[in-house]
Protein backbone atom coordinates (compact mmCIF):
# COMPACT_ATOMS: atom_id res chain seq x y z
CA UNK A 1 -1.83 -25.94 13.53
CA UNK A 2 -0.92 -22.10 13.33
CA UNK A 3 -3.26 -18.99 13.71
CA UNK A 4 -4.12 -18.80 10.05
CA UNK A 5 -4.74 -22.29 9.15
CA UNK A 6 -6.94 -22.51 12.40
CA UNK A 7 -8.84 -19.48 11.46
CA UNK A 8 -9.37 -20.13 8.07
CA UNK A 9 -10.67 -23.59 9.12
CA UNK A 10 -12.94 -21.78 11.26
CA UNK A 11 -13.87 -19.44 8.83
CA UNK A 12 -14.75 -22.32 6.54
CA UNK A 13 -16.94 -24.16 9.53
CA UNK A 14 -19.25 -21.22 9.58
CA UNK A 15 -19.83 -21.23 5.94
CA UNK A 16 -17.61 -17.41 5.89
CA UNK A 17 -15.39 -17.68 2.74
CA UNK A 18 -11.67 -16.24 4.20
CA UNK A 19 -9.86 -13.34 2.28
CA UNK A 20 -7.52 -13.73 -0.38
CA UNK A 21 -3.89 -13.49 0.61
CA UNK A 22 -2.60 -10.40 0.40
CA UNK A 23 0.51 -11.60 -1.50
CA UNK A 24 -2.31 -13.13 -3.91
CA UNK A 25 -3.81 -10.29 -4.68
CA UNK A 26 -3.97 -8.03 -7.84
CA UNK A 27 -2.77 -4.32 -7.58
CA UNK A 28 -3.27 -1.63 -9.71
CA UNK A 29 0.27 0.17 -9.04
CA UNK A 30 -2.27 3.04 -8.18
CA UNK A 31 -2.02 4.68 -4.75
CA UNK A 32 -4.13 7.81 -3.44
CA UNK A 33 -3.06 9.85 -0.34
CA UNK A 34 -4.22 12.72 0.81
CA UNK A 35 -2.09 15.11 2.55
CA UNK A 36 -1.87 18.77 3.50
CA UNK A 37 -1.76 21.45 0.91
CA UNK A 38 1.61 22.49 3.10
CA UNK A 39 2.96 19.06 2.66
CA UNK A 40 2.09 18.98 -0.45
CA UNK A 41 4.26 22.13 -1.20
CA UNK A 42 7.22 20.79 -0.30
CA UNK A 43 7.76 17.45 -1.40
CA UNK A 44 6.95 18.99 -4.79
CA UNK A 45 9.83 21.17 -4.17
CA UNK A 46 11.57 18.07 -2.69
CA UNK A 47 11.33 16.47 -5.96
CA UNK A 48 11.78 19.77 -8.18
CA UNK A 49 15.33 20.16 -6.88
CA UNK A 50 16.26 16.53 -7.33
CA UNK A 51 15.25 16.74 -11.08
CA UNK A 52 12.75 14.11 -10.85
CA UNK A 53 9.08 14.25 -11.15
CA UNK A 54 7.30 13.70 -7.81
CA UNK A 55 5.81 10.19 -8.20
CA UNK A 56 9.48 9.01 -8.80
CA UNK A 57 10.50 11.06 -5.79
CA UNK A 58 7.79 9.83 -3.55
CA UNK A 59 8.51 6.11 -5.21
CA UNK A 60 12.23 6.32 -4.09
CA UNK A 61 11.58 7.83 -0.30
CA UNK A 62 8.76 4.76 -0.11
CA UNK A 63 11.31 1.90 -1.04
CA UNK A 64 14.27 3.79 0.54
């Protein structure tokens, strides 16, 4: 038995119900992060000189 079947059979012993998997899940597409002002600044710029707004920027240096 591996590590997550064993602790999800645990889990279910103790009457805990175990997450949902991850890949499971639903997701909004939404993300929020919080960085400094400075940082900020110049991925904006980044993005300006590319031509592309900076969610599409940030998108492509993410999955790049």
């Amino acid at each position: 038995m591996d590590l997550v079947s064993s602790a999800v059979s645990d889990m279910l012993s103790n009457g805990e119900i175990p997450p949902a998997a991850l890949a499971e899940k639903k997701y909004s597409g939404k993300l929020v992060l919080r960085l400094a002002p400075e940082q900020h600044r110049r991925l904006a710029i980044l993005a300006s000189e590319e031509g592309v707004s900076l969610n599409r920027y940030l998108c492509a240096k993410l999955l790049g």
